[in-house]
C-alpha atoms as a PDB file:
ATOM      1  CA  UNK A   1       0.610  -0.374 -18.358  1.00  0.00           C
ATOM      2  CA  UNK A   2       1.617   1.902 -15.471  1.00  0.00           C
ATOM      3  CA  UNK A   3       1.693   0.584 -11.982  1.00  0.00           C
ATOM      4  CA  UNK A   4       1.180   2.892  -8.917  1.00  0.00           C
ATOM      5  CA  UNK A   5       1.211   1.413  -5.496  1.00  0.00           C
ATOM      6  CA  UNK A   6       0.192   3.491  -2.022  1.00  0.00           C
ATOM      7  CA  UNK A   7       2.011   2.294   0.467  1.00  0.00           C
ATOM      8  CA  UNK A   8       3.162   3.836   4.062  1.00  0.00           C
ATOM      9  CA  UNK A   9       1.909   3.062   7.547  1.00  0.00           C
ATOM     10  CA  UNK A  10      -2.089   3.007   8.567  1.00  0.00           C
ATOM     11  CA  UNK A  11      -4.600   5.990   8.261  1.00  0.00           C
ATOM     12  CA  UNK A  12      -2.739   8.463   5.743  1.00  0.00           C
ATOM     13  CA  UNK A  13      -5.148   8.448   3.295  1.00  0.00           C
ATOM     14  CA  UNK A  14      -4.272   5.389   0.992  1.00  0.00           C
ATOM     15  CA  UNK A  15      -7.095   4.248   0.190  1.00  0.00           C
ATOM     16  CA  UNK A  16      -8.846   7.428  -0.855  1.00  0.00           C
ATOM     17  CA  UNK A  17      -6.203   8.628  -2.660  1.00  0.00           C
ATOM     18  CA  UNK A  18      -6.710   5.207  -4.756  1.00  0.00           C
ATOM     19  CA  UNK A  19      -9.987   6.127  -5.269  1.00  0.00           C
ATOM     20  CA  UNK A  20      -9.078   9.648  -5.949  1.00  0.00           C
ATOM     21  CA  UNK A  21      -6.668   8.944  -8.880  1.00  0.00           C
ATOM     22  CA  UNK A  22      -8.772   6.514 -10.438  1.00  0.00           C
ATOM     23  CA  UNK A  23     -11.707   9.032 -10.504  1.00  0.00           C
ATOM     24  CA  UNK A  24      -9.207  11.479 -12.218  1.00  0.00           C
ATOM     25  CA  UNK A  25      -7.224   9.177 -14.246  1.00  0.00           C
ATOM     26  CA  UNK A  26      -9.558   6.007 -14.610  1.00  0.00           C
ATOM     27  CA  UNK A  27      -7.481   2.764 -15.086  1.00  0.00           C
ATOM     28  CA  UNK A  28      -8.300   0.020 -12.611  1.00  0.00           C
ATOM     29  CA  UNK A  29      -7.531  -0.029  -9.185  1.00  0.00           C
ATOM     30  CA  UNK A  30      -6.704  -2.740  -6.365  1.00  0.00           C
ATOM     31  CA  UNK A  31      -8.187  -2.475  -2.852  1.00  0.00           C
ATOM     32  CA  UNK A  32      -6.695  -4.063   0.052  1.00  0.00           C
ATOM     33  CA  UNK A  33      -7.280  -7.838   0.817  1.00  0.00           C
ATOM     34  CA  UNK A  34      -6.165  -8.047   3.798  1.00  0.00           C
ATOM     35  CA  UNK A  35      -9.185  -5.536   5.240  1.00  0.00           C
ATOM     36  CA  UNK A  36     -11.894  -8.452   3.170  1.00  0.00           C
ATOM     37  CA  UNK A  37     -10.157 -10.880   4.886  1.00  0.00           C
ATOM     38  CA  UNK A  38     -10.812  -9.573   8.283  1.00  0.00           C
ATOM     39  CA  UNK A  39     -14.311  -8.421   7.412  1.00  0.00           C
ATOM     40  CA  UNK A  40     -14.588 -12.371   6.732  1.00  0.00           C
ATOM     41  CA  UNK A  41     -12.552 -13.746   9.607  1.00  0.00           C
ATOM     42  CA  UNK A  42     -14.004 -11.617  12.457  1.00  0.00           C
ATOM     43  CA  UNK A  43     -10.543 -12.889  14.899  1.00  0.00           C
ATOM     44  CA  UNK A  44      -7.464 -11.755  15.669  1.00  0.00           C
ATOM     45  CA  UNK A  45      -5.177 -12.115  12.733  1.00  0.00           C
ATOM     46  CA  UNK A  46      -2.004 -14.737  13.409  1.00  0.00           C
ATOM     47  CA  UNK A  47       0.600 -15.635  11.701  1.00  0.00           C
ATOM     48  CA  UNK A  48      -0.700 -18.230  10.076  1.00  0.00           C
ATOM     49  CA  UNK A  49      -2.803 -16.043   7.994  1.00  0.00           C
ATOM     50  CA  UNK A  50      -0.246 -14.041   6.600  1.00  0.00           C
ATOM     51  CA  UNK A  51       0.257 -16.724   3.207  1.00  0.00           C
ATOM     52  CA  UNK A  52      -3.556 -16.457   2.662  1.00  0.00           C
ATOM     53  CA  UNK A  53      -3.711 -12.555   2.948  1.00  0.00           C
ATOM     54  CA  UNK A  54      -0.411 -12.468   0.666  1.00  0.00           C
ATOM     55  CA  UNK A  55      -1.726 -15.199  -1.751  1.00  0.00           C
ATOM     56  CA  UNK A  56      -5.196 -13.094  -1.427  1.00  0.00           C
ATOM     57  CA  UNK A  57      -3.829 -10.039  -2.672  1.00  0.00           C
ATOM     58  CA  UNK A  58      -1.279 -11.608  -5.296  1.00  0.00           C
ATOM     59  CA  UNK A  59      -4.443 -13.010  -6.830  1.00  0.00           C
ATOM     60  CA  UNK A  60      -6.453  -9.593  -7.363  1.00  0.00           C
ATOM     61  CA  UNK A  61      -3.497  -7.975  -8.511  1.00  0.00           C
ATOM     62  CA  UNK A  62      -2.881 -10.741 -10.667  1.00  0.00           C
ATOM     63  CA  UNK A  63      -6.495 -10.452 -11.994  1.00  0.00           C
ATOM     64  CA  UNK A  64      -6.150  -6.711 -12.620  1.00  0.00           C
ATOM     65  CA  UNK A  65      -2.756  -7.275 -14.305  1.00  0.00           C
ATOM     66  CA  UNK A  66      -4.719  -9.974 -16.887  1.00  0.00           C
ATOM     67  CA  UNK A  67      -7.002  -6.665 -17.999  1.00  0.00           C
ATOM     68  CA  UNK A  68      -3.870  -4.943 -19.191  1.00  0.00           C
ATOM     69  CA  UNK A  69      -5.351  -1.515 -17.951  1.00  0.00           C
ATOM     70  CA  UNK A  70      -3.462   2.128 -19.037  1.00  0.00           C
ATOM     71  CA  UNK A  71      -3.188   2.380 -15.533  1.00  0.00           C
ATOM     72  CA  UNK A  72      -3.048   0.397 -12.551  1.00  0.00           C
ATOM     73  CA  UNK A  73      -3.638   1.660  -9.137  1.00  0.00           C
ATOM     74  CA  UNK A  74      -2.925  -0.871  -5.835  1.00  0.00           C
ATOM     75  CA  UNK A  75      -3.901   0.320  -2.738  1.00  0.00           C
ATOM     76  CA  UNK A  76      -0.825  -1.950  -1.081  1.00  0.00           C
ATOM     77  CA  UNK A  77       0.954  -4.306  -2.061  1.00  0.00           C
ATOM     78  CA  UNK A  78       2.889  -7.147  -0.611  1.00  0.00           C
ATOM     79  CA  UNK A  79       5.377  -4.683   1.508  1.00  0.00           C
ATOM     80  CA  UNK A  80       2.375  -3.889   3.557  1.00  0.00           C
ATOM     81  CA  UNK A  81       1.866  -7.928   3.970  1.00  0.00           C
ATOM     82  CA  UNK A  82       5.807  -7.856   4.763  1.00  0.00           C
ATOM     83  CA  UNK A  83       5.864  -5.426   7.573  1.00  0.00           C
ATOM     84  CA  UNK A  84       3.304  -5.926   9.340  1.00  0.00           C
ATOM     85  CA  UNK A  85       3.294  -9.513   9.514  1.00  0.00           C
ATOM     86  CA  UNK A  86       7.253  -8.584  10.895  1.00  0.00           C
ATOM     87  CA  UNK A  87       5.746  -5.528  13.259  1.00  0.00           C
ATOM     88  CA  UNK A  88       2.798  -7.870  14.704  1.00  0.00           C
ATOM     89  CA  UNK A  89       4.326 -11.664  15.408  1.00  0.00           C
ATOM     90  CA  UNK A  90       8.230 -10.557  14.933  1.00  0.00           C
ATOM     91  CA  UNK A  91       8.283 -13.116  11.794  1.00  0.00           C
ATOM     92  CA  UNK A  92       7.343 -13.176   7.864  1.00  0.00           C
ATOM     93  CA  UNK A  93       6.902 -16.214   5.061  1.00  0.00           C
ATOM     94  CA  UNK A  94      10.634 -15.721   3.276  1.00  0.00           C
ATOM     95  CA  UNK A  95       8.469 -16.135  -0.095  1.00  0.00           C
ATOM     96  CA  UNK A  96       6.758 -12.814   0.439  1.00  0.00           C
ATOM     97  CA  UNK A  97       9.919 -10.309  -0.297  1.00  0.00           C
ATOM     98  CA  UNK A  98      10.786 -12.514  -3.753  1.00  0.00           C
ATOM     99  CA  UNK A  99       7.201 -12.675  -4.955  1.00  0.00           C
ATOM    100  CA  UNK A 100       7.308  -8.833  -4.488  1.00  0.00           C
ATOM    101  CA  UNK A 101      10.703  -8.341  -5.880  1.00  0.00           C
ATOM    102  CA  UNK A 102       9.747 -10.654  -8.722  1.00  0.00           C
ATOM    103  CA  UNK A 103       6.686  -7.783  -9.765  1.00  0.00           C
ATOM    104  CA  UNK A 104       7.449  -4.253 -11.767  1.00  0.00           C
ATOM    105  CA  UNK A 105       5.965  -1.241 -10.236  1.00  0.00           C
ATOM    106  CA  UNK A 106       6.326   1.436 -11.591  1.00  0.00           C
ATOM    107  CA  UNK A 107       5.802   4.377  -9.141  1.00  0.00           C
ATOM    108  CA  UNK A 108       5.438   3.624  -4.813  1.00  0.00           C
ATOM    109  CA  UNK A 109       3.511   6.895  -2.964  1.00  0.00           C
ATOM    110  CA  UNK A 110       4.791   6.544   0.316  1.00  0.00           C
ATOM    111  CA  UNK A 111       2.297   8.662   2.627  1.00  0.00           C
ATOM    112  CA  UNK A 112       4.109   9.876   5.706  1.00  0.00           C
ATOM    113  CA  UNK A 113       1.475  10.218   8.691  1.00  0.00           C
ATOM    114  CA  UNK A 114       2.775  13.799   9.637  1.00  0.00           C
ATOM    115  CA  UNK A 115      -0.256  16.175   9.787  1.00  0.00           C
ATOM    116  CA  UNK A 116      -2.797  13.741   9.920  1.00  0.00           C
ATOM    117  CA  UNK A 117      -4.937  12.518  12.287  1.00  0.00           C
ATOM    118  CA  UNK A 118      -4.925   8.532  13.123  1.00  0.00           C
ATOM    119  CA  UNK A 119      -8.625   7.183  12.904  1.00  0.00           C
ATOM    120  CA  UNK A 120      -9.705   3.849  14.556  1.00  0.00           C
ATOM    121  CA  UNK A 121     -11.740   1.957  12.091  1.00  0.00           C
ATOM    122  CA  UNK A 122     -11.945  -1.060  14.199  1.00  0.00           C
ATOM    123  CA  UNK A 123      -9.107  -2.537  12.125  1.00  0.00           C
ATOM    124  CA  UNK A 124      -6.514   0.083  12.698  1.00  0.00           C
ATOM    125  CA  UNK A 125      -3.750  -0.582  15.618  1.00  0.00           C
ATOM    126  CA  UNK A 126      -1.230   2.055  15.571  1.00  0.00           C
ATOM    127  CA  UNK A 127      -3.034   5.351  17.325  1.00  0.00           C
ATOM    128  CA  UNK A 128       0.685   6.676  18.210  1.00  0.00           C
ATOM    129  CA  UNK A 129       2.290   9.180  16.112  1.00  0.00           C
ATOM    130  CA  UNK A 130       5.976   7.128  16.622  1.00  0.00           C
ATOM    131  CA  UNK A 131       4.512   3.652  16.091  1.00  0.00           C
ATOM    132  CA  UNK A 132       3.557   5.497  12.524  1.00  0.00           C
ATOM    133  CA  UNK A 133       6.525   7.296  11.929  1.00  0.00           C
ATOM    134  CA  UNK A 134       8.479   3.537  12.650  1.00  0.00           C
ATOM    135  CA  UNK A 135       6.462   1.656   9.777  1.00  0.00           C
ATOM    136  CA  UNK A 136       7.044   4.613   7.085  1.00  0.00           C
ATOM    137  CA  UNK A 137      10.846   4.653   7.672  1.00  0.00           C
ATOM    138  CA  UNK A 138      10.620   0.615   7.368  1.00  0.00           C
ATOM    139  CA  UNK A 139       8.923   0.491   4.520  1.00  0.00           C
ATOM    140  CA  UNK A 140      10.932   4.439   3.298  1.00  0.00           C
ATOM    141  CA  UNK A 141      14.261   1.539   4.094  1.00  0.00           C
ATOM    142  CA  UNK A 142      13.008  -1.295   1.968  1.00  0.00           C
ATOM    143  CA  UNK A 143      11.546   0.611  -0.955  1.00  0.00           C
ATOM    144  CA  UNK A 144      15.154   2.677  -0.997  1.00  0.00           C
ATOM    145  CA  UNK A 145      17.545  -0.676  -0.525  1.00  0.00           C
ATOM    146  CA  UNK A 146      15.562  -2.125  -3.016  1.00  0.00           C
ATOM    147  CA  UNK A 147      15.747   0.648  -5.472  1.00  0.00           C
ATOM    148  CA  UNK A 148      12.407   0.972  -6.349  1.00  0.00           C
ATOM    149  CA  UNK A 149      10.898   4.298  -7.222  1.00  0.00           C
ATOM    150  CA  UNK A 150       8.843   6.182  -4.770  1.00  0.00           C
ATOM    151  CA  UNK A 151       7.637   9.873  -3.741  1.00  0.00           C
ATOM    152  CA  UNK A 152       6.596  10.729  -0.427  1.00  0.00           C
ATOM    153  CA  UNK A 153       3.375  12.524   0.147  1.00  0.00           C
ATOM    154  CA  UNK A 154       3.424  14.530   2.654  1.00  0.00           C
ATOM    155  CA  UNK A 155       1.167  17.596   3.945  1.00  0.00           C
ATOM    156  CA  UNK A 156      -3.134  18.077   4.824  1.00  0.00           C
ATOM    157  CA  UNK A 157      -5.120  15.745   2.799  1.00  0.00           C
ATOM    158  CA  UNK A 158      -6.004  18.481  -0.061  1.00  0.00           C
ATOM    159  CA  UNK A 159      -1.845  18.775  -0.448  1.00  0.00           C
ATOM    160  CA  UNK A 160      -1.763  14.704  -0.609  1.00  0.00           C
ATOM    161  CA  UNK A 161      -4.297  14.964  -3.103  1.00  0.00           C
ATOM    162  CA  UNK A 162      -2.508  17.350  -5.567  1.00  0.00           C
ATOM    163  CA  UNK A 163       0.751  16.287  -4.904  1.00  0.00           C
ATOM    164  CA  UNK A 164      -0.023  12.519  -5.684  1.00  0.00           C
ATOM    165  CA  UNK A 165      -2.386  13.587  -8.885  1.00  0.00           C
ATOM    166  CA  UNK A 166       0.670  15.375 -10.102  1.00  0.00           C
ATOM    167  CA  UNK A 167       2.797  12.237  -9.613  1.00  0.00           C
ATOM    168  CA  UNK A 168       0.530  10.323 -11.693  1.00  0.00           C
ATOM    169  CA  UNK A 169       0.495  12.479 -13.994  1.00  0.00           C
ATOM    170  CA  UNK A 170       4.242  12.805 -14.638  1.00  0.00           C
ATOM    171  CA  UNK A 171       4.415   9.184 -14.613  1.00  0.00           C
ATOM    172  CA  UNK A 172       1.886   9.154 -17.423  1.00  0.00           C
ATOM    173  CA  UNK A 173       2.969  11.582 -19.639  1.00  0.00           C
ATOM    174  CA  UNK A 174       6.662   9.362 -19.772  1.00  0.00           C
END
């Protein structure tokens, strides 16, 4: 099994270019819990909700995991939980980075948020360019210090498109 994660900051296309590479490569693929959760818990998000979001997405990764898929696609993973549980309330559950460290992935797409434009879904907080650019070097930082492979996808969303289908590809024909 093959893991790809997208990761990077808020409205670069993750989440379509999930659905994007599972359309060309099938395998199963992992949405985001943490936009459920807020469909379900129509508040302001504290702190306190961080271990349920993380636990939350744990367990459908976990369940995808159990199907032993060619190929599995998350649309985030716990960095995401990470960072912005640090970049909203300045603090994160310590278990978060092990549980993530303790998990083979196999290939991170980092989307930068140069060239595209920031869309408010009603969940989205982070209209400004900088506040972007901040959460892709944090999570560029981790995903380097913790030597785990990654590409960065950069360019208009038909460029993200090929460049992360090509990824994929190279990563299955290993």
């Amino acid at each position: 099994m093959k893991v790809v994660v997208l990761t990077g900051p808020e409205s670069t296309g993750k989440s379509w270019l999930a659905a994007a590479l599972q359309e060309r490569f099938g395998g199963v693929r992992v949405d985001e819990y943490v936009r459920w959760f807020i469909e379900q818990n129509p508040r302001d998000t504290c702190l306190t909700d961080i271990p349920e979001i993380a636990r939350g997405q744990l367990q459908w990764e976990d369940q995808a995991r159990a199907q032993q898929p060619g190929l599995l696609i998350l649309d985030t993973h716990l960095l995401s939980n990470i960072l912005w549980s640090q970049t909203l309330f300045g603090a994160c559950p310590t278990w978060l980075e092990s549980q993530l460290l303790a998990r083979h992935y196999d290939l991170h797409l980092l989307l930068s948020p140069e060239q595209i434009d920031w869309t408010d879904d009603g969940q989205r907080c982070q209209p400004q360019l900088s506040e972007r650019m901040a959460f892709f070097q944090a999570t560029r930082d981790w995903l380097e210090r913790h030597n785990q492979p990654l590409q960065i996808i950069r360019g208009d969303w038909e460029q993200r498109r090929c460049r992360a289908i090509q990824a994929v590809a190279e990563l299955l024909a290993e």
